[in-house]
Protein backbone atom coordinates (compact mmCIF):
# COMPACT_ATOMS: atom_id res chain seq x y z
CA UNK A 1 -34.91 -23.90 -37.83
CA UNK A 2 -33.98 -24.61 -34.30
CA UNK A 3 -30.69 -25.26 -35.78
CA UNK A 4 -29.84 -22.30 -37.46
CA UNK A 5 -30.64 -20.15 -34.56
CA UNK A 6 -28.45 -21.88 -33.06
CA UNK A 7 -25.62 -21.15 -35.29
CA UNK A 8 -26.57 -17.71 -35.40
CA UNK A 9 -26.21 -17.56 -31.51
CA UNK A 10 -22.94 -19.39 -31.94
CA UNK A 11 -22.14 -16.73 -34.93
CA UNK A 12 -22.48 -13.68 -32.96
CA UNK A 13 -20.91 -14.99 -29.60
CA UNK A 14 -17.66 -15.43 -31.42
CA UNK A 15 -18.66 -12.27 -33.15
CA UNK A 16 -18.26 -10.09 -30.41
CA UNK A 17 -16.37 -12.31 -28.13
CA UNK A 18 -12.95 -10.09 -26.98
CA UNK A 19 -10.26 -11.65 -25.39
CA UNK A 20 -7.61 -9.05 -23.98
CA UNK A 21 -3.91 -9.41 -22.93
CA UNK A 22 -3.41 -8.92 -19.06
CA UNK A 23 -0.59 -8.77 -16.59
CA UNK A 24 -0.43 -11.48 -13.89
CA UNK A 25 1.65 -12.90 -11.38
CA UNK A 26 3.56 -16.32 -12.42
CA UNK A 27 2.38 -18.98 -9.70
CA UNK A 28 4.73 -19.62 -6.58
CA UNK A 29 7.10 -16.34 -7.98
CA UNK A 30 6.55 -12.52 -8.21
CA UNK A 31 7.99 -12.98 -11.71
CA UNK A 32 4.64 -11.04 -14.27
CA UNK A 33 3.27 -12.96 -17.72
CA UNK A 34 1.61 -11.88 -19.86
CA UNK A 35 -2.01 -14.02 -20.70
CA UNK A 36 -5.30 -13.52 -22.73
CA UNK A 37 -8.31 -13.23 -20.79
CA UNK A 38 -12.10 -12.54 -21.44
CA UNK A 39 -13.55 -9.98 -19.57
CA UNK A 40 -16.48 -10.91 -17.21
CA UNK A 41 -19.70 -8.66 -16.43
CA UNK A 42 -19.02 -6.59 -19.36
CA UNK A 43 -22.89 -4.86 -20.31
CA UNK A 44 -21.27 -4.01 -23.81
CA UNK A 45 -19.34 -5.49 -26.81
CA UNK A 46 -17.30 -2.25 -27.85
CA UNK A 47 -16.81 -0.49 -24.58
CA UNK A 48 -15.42 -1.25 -21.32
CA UNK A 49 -18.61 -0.79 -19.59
CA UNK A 50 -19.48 -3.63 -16.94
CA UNK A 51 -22.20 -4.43 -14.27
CA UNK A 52 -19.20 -3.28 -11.66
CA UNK A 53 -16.72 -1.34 -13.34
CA UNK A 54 -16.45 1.34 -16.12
CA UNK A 55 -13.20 2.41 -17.53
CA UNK A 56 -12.97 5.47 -18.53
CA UNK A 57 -10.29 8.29 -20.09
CA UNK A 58 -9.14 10.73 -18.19
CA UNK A 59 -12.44 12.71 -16.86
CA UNK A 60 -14.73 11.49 -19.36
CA UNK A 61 -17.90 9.75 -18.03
CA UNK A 62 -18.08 7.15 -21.37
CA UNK A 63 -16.00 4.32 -21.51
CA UNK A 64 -13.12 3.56 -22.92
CA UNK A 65 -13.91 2.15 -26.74
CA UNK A 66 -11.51 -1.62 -27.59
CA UNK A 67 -10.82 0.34 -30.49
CA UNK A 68 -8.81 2.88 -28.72
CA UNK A 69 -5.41 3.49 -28.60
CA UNK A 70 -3.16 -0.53 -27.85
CA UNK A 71 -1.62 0.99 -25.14
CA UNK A 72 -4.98 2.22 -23.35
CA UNK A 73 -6.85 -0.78 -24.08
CA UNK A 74 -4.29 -2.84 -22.76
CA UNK A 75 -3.94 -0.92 -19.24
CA UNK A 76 -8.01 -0.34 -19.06
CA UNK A 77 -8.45 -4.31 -19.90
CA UNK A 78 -5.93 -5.13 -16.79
CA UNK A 79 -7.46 -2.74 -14.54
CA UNK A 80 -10.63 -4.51 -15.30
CA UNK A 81 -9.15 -8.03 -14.87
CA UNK A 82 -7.76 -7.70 -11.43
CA UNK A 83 -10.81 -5.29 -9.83
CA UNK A 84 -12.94 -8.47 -11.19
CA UNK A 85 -10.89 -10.93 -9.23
CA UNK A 86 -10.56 -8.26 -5.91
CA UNK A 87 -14.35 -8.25 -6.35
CA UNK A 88 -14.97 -12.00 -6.37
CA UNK A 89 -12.85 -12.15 -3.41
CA UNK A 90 -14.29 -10.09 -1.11
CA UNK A 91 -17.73 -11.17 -2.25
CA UNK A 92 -16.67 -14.84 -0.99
CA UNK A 93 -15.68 -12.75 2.32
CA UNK A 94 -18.84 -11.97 2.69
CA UNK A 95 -18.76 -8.73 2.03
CA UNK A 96 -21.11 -6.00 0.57
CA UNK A 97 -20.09 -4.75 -3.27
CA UNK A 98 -20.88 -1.63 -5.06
CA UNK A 99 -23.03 -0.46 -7.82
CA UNK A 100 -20.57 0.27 -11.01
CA UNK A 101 -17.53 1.81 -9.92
CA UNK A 102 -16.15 4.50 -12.43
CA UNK A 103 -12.15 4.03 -13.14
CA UNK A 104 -10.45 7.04 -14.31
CA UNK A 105 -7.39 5.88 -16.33
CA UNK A 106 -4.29 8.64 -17.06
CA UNK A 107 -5.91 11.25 -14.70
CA UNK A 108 -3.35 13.88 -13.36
CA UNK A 109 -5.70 16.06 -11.18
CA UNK A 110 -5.56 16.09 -7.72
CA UNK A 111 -8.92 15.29 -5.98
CA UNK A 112 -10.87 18.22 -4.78
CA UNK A 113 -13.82 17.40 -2.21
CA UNK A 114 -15.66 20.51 -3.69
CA UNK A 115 -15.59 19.96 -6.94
CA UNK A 116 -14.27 16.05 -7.81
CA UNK A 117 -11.06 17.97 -9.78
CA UNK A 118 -8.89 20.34 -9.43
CA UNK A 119 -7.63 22.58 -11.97
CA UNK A 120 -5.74 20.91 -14.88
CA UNK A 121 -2.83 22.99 -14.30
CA UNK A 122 -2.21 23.04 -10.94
CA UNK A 123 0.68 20.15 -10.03
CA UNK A 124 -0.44 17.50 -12.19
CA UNK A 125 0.04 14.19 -10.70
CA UNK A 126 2.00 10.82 -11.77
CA UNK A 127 3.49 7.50 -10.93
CA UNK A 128 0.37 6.39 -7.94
CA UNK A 129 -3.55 5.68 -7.81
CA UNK A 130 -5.58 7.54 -5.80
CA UNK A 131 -9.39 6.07 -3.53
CA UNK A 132 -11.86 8.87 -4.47
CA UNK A 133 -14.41 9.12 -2.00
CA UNK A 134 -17.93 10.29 -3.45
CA UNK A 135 -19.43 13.51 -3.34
CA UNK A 136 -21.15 16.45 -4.39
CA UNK A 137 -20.33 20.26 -5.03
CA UNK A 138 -21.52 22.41 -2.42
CA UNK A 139 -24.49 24.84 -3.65
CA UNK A 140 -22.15 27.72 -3.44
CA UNK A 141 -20.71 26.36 -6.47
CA UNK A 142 -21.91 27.87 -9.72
CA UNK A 143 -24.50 25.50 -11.76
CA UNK A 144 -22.57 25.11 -14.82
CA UNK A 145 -19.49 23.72 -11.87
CA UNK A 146 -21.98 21.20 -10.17
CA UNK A 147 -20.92 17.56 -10.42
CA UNK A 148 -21.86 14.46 -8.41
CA UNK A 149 -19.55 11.26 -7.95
CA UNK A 150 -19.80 8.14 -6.82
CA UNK A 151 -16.68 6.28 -5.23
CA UNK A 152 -14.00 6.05 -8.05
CA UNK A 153 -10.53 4.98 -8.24
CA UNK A 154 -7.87 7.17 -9.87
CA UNK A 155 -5.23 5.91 -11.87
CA UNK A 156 -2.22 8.39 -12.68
CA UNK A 157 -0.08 8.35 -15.96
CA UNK A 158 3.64 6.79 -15.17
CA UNK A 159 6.40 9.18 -15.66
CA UNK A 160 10.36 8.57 -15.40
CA UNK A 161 11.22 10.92 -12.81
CA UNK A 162 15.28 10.91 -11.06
CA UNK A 163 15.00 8.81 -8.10
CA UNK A 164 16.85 11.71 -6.50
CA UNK A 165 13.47 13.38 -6.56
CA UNK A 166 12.12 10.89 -4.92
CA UNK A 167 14.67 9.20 -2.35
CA UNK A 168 12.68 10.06 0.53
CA UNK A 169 9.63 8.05 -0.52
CA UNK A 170 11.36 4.88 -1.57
CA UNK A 171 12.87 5.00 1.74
CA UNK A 172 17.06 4.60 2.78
CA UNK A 173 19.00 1.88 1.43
CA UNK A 174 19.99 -1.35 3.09
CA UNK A 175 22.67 -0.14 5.30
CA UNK A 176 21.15 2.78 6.29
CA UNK A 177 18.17 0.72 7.85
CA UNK A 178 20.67 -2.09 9.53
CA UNK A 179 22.97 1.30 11.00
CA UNK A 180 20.00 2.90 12.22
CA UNK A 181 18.49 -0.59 13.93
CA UNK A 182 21.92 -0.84 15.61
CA UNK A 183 22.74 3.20 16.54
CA UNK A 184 19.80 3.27 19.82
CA UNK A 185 21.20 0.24 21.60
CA UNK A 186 25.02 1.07 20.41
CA UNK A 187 24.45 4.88 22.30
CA UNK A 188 22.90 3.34 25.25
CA UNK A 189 25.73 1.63 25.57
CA UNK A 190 28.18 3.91 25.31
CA UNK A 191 25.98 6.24 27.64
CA UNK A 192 26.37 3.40 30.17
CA UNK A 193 29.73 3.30 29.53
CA UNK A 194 30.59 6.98 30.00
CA UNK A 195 28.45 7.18 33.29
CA UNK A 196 30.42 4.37 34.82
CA UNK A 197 33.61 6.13 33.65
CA UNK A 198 32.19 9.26 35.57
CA UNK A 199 31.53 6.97 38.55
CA UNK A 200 35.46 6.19 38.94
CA UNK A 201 36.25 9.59 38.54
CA UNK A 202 34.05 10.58 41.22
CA UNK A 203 34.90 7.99 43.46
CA UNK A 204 37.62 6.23 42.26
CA UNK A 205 40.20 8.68 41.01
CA UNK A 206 43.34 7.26 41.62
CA UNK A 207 42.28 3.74 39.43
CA UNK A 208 41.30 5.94 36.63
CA UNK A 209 43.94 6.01 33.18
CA UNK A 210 42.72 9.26 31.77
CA UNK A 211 41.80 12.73 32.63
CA UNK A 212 38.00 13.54 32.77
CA UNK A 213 38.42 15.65 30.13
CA UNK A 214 40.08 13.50 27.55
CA UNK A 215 36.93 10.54 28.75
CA UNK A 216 34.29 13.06 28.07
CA UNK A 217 35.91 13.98 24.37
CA UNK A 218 36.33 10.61 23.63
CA UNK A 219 32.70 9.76 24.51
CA UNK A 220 31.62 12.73 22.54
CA UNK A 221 33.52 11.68 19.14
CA UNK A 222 31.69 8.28 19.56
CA UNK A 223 28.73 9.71 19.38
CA UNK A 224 29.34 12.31 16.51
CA UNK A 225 31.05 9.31 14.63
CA UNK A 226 28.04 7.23 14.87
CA UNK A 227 25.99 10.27 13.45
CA UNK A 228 28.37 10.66 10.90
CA UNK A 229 28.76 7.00 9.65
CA UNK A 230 24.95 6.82 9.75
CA UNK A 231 24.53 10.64 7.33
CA UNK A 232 27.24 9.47 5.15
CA UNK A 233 25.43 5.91 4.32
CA UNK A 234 22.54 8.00 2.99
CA UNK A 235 24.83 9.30 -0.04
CA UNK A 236 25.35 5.41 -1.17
CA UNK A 237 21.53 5.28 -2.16
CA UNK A 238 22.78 5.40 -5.69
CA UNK A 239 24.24 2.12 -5.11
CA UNK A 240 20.93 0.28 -4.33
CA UNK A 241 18.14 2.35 -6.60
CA UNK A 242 18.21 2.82 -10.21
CA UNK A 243 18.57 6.28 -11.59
CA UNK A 244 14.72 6.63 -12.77
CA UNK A 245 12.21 5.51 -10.82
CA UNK A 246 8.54 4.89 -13.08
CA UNK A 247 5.02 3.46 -11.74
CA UNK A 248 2.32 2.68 -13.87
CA UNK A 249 -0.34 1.57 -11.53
CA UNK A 250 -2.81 0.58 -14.18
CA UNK A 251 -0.50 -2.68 -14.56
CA UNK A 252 0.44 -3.34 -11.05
CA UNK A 253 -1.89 -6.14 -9.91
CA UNK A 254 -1.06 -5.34 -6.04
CA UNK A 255 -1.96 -1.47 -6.93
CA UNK A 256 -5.49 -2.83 -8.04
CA UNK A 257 -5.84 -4.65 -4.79
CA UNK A 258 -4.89 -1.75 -2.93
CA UNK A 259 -7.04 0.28 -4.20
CA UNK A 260 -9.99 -1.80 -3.71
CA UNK A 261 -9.23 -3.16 -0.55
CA UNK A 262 -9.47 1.13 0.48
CA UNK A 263 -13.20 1.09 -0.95
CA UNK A 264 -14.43 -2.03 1.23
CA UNK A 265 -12.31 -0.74 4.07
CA UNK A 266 -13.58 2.49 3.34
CA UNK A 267 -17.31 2.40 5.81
CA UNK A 268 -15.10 2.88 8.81
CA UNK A 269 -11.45 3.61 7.77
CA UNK A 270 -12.59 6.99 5.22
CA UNK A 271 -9.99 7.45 2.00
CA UNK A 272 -9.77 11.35 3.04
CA UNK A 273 -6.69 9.86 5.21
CA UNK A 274 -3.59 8.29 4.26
CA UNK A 275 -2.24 7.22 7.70
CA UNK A 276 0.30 3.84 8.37
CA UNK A 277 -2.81 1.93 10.00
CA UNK A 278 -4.99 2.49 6.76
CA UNK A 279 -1.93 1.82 4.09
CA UNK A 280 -1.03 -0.91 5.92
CA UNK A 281 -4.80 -2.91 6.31
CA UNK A 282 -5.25 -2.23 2.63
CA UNK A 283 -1.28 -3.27 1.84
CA UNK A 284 -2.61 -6.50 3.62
CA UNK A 285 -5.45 -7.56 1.85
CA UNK A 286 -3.59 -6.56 -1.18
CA UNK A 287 -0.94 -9.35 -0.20
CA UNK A 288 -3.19 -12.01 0.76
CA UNK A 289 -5.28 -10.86 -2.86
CA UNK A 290 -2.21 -11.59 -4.42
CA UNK A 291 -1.26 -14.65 -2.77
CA UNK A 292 2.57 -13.89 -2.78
CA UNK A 293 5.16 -13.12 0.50
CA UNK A 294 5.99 -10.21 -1.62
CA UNK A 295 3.86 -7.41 -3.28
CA UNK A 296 4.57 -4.40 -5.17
CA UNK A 297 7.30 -6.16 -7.46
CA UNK A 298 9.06 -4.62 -10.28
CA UNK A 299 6.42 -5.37 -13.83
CA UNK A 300 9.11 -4.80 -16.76
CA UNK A 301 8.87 -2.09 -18.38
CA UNK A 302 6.09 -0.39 -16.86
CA UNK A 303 7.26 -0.60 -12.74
CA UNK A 304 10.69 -0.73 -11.05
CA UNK A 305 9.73 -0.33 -7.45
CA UNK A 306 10.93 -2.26 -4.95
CA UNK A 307 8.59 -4.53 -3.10
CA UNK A 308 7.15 -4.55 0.22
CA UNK A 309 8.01 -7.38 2.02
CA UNK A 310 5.99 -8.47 5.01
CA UNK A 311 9.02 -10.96 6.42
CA UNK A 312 11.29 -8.44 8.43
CA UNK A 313 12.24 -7.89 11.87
CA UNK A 314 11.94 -4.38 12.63
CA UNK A 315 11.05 -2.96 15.85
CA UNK A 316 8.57 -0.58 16.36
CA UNK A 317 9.58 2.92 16.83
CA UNK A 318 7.12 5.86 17.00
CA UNK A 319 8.75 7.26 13.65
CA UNK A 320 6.71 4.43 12.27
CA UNK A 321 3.27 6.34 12.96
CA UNK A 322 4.66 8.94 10.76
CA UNK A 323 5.29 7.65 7.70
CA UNK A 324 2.10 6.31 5.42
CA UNK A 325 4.18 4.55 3.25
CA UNK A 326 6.40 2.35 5.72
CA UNK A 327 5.45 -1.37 5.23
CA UNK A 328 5.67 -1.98 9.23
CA UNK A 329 1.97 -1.58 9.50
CA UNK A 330 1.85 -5.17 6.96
CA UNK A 331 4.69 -6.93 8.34
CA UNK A 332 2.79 -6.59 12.11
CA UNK A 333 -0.84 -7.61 10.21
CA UNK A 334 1.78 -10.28 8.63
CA UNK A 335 2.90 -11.91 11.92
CA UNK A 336 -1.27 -11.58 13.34
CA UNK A 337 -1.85 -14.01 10.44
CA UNK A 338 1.22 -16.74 11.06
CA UNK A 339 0.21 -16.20 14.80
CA UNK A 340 -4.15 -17.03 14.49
CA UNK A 341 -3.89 -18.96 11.46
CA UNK A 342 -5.07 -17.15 7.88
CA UNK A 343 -9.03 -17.84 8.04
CA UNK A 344 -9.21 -16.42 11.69
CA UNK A 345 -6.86 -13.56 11.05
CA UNK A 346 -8.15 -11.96 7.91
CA UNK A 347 -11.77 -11.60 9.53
CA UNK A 348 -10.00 -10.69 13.21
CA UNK A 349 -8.31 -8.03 10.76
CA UNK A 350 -10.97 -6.99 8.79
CA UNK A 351 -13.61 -6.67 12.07
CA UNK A 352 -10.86 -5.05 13.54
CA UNK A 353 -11.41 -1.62 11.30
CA UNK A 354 -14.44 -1.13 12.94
CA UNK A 355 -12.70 0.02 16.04
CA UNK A 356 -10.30 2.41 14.56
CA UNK A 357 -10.97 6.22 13.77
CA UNK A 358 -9.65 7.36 10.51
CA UNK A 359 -8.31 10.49 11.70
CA UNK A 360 -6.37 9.44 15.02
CA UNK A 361 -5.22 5.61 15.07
CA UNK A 362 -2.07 5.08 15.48
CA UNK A 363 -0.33 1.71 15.91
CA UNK A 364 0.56 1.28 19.21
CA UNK A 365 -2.33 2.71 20.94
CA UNK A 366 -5.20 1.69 19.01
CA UNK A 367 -4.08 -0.73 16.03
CA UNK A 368 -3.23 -3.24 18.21
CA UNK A 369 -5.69 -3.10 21.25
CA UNK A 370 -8.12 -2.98 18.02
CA UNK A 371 -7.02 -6.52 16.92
CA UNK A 372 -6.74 -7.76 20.87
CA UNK A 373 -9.77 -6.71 21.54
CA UNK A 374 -11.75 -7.97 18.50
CA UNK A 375 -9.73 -11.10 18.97
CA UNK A 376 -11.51 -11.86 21.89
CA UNK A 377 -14.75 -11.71 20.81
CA UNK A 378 -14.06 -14.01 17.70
CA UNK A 379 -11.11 -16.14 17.95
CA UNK A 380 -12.62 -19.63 18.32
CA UNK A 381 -10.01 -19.79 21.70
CA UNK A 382 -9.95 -15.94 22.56
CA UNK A 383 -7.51 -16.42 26.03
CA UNK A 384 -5.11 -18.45 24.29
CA UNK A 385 -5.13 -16.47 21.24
CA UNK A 386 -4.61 -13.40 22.89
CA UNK A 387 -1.44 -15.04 24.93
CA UNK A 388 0.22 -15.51 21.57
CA UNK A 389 -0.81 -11.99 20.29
CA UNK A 390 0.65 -10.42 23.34
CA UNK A 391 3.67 -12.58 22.97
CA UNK A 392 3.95 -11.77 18.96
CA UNK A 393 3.65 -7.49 19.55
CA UNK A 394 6.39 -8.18 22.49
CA UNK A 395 8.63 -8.83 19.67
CA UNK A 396 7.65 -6.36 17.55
CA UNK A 397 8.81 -4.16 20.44
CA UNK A 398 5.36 -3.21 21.67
């Protein structure tokens, strides 16, 4: 008897066992494979309803059925996989992990704080993922309107759009960025030049070759040529982005990280904000997540973004504070962890939120004296480790 229950137990594991084909990162290379998985923490055998996570369609509150549509079971299974495996690692950080979290797959409202959505037909959004914060509509709001949300994660339908559309967001080509690094000190210098050429004519006239006049319009064309050659690299962006650019987000695994990383972040660094210091903590622990140099790499057929790469040697410059999607914010976080070591600089990072205001940190000002100063209460050598900080912002150009 004992024995046939025990084949019946066997029976109706394999029953309702469901493996599911994922997305994943090949070892040592930001090259994707595909794999079959099974599913961890699910609380049902037809639905994608787990202890932590439930997928669902759109704004539906059921979960998405394995019976659905390929395509959707395919992008709810790997949004499922890789929140299971950003869960597991912050728990063995130590951190605190929610109640089920509700994942909205193809959802193209924007987020409204009064009422969870907006209105289907105003601009419908695509190609991202959004952090939902949780809430409640006010009690102005009519009673058939009133809705109550927990934290959520959005993710948005991919759509090939003309990467003319969106130039400004991928940011400027190659030689674009290598002019621009070289225009400040190149003007300086010719600034320096043009004051000493003043200099002889004011007090050294006779040793001068040229008339002030045909100095100062020389020094002028310099700098309008400089201007020029800079404007005119812009129009070779064709050169160095396809002609459609196309997210899905839903099969990014960095996206996934990103996303989560905002909700743990979230108790002091609020997702009402998209600034360069909170892109850039979550773009971190989305990297180290991921384990590769590299994140945000083209997936075949469903993403042809280029990646963020923390390895780069730009300077800081205040435009930086402007722009929530530059990847400067990662590449300093990047050169904190070569600098303390990886164990001490992911918790010197992550403590280091607890300093920062959502609304006004910037880099220079607060960022960094955030890390400094949490640095010296936890870095097992705080002096020293602060030396080498102050010596790795130097050449950041802090």
């Amino acid at each position: 008897m004992k024995f046939l229950i025990s084949l019946l137990v066997i029976y109706s594991s394999s029953v309702f066992a469901h493996e599911f084909t994922v997305i994943d990162r090949q070892d040592n290379s930001i090259k994707t494979h595909y794999k079959k998985v099974k599913l961890e923490d699910l609380n049902s055998d037809t639905h994608f309803d787990g202890t932590y996570f439930k997928i669902v369609y759109k704004k539906s509150n059921e979960a998405i059925p394995f019976t659905a549509d390929k395509s959707i079971v395919q992008r709810a299974a790997n949004i499922y996989y890789h929140l299971t495996k950003a869960k597991d690692f912050w728990l063995n950080k130590n951190s605190s992990i929610f109640p089920q979290l509700t994942i909205r797959l193809d959802i193209t409202n924007e987020f409204n704080e009064f009422g969870h959505y907006s209105n289907d037909n105003l601009d419908p959004q695509y190609n991202n993922a959004l952090s939902v914060p949780e809430g409640v509509t006010p009690e102005w709001v009519p009673a058939d309107k009133y809705d109550k949300w927990g934290k959520e994660i959005w993710f948005r339908p991919m759509k090939k759009v003309s990467t003319q559309d969106v130039i400004n967001e991928l940011g400027p080509n190659p030689i674009t960025v290598a002019l621009k690094q070289m225009q400040a000190p190149f003007i300086n210098y010719t600034v320096n030049q043009f004051n000493q050429t003043l200099m002889n004519h004011a007090f050294y006239s006779s040793l001068t070759k040229n008339s002030l006049g045909k100095d100062f319009g020389r020094f002028l064309g310099t700098i309008a040529l400089t201007y020029f050659v800079i404007e005119a690299s812009k129009k070779m962006d064709p050169l160095f982005v396809e002609k459609w650019f196309y997210l899905d987000s839903s099969m990014v695994p960095e996206v996934i990280y990103h996303e989560y990383a905002h909700l743990i972040l979230s108790d002091h660094l609020e997702m009402s904000h998209s600034t360069p210091v909170i892109e850039g903590y979550a773009d971190y622990f989305a990297a180290i997540m991921s384990n590769k140099r590299k994140v945000y790499a083209k997936v075949p057929g469903h993403s042809n973004s280029n990646p963020k790469d923390p390895y780069n040697e730009r300077h800081y410059s205040h435009m930086d504070e402007l722009k929530a999607s530059s990847d400067f914010v990662l590449a300093v976080l990047w050169d904190v962890r070569e600098t303390l070591g990886a164990e001490v600089a992911d918790q010197v990072i992550y403590e280091s939120r607890k300093r920062l205001e959502t609304k006004t940190a910037t880099i220079h000002h607060h960022m960094i004296r955030a890390i400094l100063d949490t640095c010296s209460e936890i870095c097992p050598s705080p002096q020293v480790a602060r030396l080498k900080l102050y010596e790795t912002f130097r050449k950041r150009g802090f």
